[in-house]
C-alpha atoms as a PDB file:
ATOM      1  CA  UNK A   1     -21.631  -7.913  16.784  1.00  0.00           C
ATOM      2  CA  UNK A   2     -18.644  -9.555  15.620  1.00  0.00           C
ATOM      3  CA  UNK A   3     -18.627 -10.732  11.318  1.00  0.00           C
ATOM      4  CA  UNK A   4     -16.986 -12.963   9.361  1.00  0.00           C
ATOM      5  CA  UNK A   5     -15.471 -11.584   6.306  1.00  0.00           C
ATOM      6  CA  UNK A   6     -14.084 -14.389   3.827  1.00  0.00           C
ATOM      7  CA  UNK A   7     -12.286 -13.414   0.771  1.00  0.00           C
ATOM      8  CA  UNK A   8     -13.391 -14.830  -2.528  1.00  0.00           C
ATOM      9  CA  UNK A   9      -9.923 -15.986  -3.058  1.00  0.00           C
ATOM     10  CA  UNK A  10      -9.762 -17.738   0.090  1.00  0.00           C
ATOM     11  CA  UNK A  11     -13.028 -19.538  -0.696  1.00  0.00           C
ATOM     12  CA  UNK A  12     -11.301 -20.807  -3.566  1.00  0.00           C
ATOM     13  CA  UNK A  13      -8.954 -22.144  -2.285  1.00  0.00           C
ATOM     14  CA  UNK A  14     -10.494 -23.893   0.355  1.00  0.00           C
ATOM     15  CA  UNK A  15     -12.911 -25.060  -2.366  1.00  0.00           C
ATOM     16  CA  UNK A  16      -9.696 -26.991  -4.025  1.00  0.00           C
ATOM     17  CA  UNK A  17      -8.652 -28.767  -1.306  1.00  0.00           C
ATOM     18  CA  UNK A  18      -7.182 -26.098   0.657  1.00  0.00           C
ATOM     19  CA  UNK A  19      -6.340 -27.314   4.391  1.00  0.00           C
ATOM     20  CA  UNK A  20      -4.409 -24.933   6.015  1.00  0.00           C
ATOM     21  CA  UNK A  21      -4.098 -20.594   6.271  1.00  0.00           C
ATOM     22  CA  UNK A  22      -0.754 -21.252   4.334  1.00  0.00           C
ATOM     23  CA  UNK A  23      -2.361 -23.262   1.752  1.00  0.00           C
ATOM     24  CA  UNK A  24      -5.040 -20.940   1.468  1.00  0.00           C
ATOM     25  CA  UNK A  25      -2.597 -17.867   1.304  1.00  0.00           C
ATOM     26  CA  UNK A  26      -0.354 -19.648  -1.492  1.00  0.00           C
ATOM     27  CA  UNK A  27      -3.328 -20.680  -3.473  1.00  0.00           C
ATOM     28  CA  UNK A  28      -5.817 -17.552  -3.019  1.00  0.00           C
ATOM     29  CA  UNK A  29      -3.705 -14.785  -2.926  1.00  0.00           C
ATOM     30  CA  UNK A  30      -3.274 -12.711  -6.138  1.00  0.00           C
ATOM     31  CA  UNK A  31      -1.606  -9.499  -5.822  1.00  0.00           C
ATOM     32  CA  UNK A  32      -3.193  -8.303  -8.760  1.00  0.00           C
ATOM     33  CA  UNK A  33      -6.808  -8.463  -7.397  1.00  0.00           C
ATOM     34  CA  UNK A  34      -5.894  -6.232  -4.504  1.00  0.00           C
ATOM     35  CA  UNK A  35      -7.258  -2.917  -4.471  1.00  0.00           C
ATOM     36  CA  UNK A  36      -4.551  -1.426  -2.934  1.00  0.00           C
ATOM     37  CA  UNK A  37      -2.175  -2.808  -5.467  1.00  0.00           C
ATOM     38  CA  UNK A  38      -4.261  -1.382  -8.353  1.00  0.00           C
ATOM     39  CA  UNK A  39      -4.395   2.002  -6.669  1.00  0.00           C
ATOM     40  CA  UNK A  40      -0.528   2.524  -6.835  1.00  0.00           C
ATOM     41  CA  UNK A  41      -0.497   1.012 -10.592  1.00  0.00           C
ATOM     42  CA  UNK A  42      -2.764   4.209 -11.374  1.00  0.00           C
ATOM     43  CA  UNK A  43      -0.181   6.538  -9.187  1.00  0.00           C
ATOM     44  CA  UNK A  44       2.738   5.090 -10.549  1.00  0.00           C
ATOM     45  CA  UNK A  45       1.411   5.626 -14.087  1.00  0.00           C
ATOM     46  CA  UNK A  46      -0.094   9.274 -13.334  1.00  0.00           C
ATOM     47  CA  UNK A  47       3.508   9.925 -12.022  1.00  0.00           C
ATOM     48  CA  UNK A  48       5.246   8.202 -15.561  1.00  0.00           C
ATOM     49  CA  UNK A  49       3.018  10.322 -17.705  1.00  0.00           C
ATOM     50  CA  UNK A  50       3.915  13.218 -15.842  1.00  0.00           C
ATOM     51  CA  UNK A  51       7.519  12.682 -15.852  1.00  0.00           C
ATOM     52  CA  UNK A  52       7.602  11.671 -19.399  1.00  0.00           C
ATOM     53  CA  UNK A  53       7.386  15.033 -20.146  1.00  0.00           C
ATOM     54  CA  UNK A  54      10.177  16.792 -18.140  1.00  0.00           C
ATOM     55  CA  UNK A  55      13.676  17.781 -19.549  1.00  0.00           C
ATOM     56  CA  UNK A  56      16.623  15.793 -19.383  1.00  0.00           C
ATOM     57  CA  UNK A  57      18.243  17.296 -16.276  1.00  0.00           C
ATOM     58  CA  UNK A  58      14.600  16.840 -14.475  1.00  0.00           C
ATOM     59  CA  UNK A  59      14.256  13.618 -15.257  1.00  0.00           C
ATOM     60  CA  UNK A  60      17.886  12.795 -14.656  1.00  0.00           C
ATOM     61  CA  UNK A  61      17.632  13.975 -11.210  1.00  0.00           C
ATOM     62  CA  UNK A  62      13.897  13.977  -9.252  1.00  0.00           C
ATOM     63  CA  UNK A  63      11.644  12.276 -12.094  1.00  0.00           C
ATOM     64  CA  UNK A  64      13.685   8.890 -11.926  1.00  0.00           C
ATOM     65  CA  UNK A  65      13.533   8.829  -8.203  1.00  0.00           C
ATOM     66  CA  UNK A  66      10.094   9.791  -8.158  1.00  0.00           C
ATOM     67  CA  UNK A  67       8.741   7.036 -11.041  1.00  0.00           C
ATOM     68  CA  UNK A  68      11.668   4.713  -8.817  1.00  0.00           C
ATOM     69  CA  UNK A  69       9.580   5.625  -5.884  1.00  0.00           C
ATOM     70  CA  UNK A  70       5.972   5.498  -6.725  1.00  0.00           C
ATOM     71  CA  UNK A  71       6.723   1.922  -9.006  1.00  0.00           C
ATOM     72  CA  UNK A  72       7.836   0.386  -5.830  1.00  0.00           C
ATOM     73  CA  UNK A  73       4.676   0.645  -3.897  1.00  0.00           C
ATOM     74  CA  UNK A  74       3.245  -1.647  -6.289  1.00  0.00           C
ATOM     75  CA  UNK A  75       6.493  -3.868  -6.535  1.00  0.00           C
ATOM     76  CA  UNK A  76       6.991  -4.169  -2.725  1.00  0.00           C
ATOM     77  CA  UNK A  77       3.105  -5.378  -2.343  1.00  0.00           C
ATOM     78  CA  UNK A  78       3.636  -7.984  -5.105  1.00  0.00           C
ATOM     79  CA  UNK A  79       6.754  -8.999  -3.697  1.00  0.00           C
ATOM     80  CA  UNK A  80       5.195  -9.090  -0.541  1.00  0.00           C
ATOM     81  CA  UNK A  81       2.426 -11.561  -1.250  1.00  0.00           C
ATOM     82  CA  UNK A  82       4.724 -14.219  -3.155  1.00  0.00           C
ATOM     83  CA  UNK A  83       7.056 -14.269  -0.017  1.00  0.00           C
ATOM     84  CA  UNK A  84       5.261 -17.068   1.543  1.00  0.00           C
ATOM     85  CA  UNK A  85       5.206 -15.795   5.107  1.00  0.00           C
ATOM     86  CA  UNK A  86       2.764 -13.500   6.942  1.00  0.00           C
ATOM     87  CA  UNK A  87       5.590 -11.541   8.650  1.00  0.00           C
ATOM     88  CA  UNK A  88       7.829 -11.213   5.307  1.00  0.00           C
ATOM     89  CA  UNK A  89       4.560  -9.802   3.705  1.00  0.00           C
ATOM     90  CA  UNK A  90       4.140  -7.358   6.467  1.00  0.00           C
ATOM     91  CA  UNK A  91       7.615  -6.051   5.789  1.00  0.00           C
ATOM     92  CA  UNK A  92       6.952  -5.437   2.047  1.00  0.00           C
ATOM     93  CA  UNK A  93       3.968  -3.499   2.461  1.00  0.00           C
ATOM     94  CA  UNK A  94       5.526  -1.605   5.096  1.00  0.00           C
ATOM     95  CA  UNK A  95       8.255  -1.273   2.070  1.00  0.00           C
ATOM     96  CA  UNK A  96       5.873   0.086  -0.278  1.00  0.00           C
ATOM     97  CA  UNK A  97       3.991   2.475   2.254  1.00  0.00           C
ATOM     98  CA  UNK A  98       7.773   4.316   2.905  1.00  0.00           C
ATOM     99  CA  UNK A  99       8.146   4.134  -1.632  1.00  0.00           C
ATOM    100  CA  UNK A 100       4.777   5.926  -0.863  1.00  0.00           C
ATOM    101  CA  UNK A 101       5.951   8.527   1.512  1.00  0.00           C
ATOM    102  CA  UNK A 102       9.008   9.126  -1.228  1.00  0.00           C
ATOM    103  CA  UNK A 103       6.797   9.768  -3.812  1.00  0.00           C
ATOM    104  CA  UNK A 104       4.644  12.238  -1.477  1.00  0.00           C
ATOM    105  CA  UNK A 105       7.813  14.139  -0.726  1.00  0.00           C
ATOM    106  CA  UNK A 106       8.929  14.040  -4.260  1.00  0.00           C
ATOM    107  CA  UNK A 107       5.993  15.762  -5.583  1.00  0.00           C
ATOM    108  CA  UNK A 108       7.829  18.638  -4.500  1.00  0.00           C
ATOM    109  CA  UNK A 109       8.941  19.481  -7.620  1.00  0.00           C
ATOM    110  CA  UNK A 110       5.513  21.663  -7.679  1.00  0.00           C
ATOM    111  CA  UNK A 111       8.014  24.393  -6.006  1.00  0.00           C
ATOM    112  CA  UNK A 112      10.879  23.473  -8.899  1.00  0.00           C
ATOM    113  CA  UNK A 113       8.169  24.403 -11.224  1.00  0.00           C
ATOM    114  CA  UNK A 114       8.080  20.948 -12.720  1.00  0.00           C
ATOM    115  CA  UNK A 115       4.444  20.070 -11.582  1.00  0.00           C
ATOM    116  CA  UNK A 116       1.459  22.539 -12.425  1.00  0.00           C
ATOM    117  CA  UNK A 117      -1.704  22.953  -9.928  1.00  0.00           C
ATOM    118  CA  UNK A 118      -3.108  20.420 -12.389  1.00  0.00           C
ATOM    119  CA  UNK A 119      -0.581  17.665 -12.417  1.00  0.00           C
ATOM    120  CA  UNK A 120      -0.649  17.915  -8.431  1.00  0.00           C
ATOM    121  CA  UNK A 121      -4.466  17.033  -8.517  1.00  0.00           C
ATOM    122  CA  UNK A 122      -3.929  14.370 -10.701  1.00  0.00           C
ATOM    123  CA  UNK A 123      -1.736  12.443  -8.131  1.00  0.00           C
ATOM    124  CA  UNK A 124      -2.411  13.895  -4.843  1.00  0.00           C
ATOM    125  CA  UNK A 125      -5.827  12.463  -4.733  1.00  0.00           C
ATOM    126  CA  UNK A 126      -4.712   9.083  -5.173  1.00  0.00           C
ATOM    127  CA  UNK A 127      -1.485   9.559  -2.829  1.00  0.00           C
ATOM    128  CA  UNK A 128      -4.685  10.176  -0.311  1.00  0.00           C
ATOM    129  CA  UNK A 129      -6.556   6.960  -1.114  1.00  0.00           C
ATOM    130  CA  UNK A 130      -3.243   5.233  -1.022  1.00  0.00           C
ATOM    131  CA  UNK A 131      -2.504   5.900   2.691  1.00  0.00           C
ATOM    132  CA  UNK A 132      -4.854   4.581   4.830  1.00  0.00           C
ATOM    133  CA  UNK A 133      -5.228   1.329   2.266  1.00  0.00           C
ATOM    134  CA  UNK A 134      -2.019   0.338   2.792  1.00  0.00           C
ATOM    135  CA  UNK A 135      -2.405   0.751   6.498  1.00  0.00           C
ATOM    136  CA  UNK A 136      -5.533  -1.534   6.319  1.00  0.00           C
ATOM    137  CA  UNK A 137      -4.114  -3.478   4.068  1.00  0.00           C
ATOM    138  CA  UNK A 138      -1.055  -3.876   6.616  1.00  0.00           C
ATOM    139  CA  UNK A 139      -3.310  -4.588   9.447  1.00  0.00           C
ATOM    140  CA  UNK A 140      -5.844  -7.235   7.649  1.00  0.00           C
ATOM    141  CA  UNK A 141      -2.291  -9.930   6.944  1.00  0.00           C
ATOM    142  CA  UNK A 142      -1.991 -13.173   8.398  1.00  0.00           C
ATOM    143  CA  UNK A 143      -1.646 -13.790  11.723  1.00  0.00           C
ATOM    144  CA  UNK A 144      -1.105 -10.655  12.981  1.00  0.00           C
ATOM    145  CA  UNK A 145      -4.091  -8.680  12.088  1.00  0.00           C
ATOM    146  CA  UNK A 146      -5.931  -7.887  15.212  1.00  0.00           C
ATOM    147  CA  UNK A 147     -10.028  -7.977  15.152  1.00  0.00           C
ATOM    148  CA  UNK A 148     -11.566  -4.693  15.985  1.00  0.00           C
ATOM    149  CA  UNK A 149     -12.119  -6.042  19.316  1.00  0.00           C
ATOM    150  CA  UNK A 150      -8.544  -6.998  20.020  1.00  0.00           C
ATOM    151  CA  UNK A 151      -7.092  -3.888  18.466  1.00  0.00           C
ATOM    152  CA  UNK A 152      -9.651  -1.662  20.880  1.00  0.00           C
ATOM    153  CA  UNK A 153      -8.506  -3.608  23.827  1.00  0.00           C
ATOM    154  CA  UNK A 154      -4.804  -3.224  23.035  1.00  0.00           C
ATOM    155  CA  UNK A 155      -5.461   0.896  22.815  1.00  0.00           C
ATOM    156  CA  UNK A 156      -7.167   0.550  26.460  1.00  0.00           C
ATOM    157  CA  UNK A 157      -4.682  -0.155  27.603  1.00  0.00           C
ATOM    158  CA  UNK A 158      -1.501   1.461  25.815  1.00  0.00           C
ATOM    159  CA  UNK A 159      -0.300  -1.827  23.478  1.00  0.00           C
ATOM    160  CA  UNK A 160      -0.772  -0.065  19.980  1.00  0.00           C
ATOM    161  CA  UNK A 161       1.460  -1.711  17.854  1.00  0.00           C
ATOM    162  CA  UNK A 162       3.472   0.246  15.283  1.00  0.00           C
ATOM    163  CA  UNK A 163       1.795  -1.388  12.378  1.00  0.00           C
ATOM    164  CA  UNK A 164      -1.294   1.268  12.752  1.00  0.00           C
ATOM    165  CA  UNK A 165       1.419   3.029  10.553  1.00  0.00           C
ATOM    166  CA  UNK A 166       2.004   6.501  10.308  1.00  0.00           C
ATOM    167  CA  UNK A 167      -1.207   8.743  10.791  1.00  0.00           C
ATOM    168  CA  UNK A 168      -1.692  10.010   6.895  1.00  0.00           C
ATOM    169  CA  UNK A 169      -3.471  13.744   5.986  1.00  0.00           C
ATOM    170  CA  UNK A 170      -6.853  12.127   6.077  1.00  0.00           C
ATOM    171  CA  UNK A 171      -6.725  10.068   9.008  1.00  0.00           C
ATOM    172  CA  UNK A 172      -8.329  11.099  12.259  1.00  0.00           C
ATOM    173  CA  UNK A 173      -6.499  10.356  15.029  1.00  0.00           C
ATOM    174  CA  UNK A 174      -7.365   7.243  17.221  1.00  0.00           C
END
């Protein structure tokens, strides 16, 4: 059985006077409602906080990139959704899922000694969260997000499509 999932903001909209997806999109969409986006607010403050306390030649060097990094997830997905266009939306988030991947390899400073045991679990649990909701997230835009049904079909028979994205730590394979 098949449902029908409509999105407060998209009610909205239509309630206003809303007549077409683009309408709807331009008048529902607020980035800052998006769990996703909220999600890499927290990271990209857990990763300023840690940071913040670095000294200068750290922070000079990986903690810049690494706040750089992890503040662009949530920069690319706001970005993203004031673009106007399903597919220029689509390439933000796919943006802000590679400012993700930065950030993941960045937290290698745990072998630099700059990040304890304890600073890792303070960011590594939402770098896993963060993952496979920006893949969703990817999937679930405009026009191109396939139904369950469609994107079952296309695996039958071979026509994935690249936006899956990258399989993350706590995805299972399809």
């Amino acid at each position: 059985m098949t449902s029908l999932v409509i999105c407060p903001l998209s009610l909205a909209a239509l309630r206003a006077g809303a007549r077409t997806e683009d309408e709807v999109e331009m008048a529902g969409t607020s980035f800052e409602n998006l769990q996703v986006y909220r999600l890499s607010e927290k990271l990209a403050d857990e990763v300023w906080k840690l940071v913040s306390d670095w000294d200068y030649f750290s922070k000079a060097t990986v903690g810049k990139q690494m706040v750089r990094a992890a503040d662009n997830i949530g920069a690319n997905i706001a970005e993203g959704t004031g673009r106007g266009s399903f597919q220029e939306n689509r390439r933000f988030v796919r943006t802000a899922r590679g400012s993700m991947f930065e950030t993941r390899h960045l937290a290698r400073a745990l072998g630099r000694g700059l990040l304890n045991q304890e600073s890792i679990s303070r960011i590594k649990p939402i770098l896993d969260e963060l993952g496979p909701k920006l893949n969703a997230y990817l999937r679930s835009i405009g026009e191109g997000a396939a139904t369950d049904n469609q994107r079952l079909a296309a695996r039958d028979k071979g026509l994935m499509t690249k936006d899956k994205g990258p399989r993350t730590v706590n995805q299972e394979l399809v």
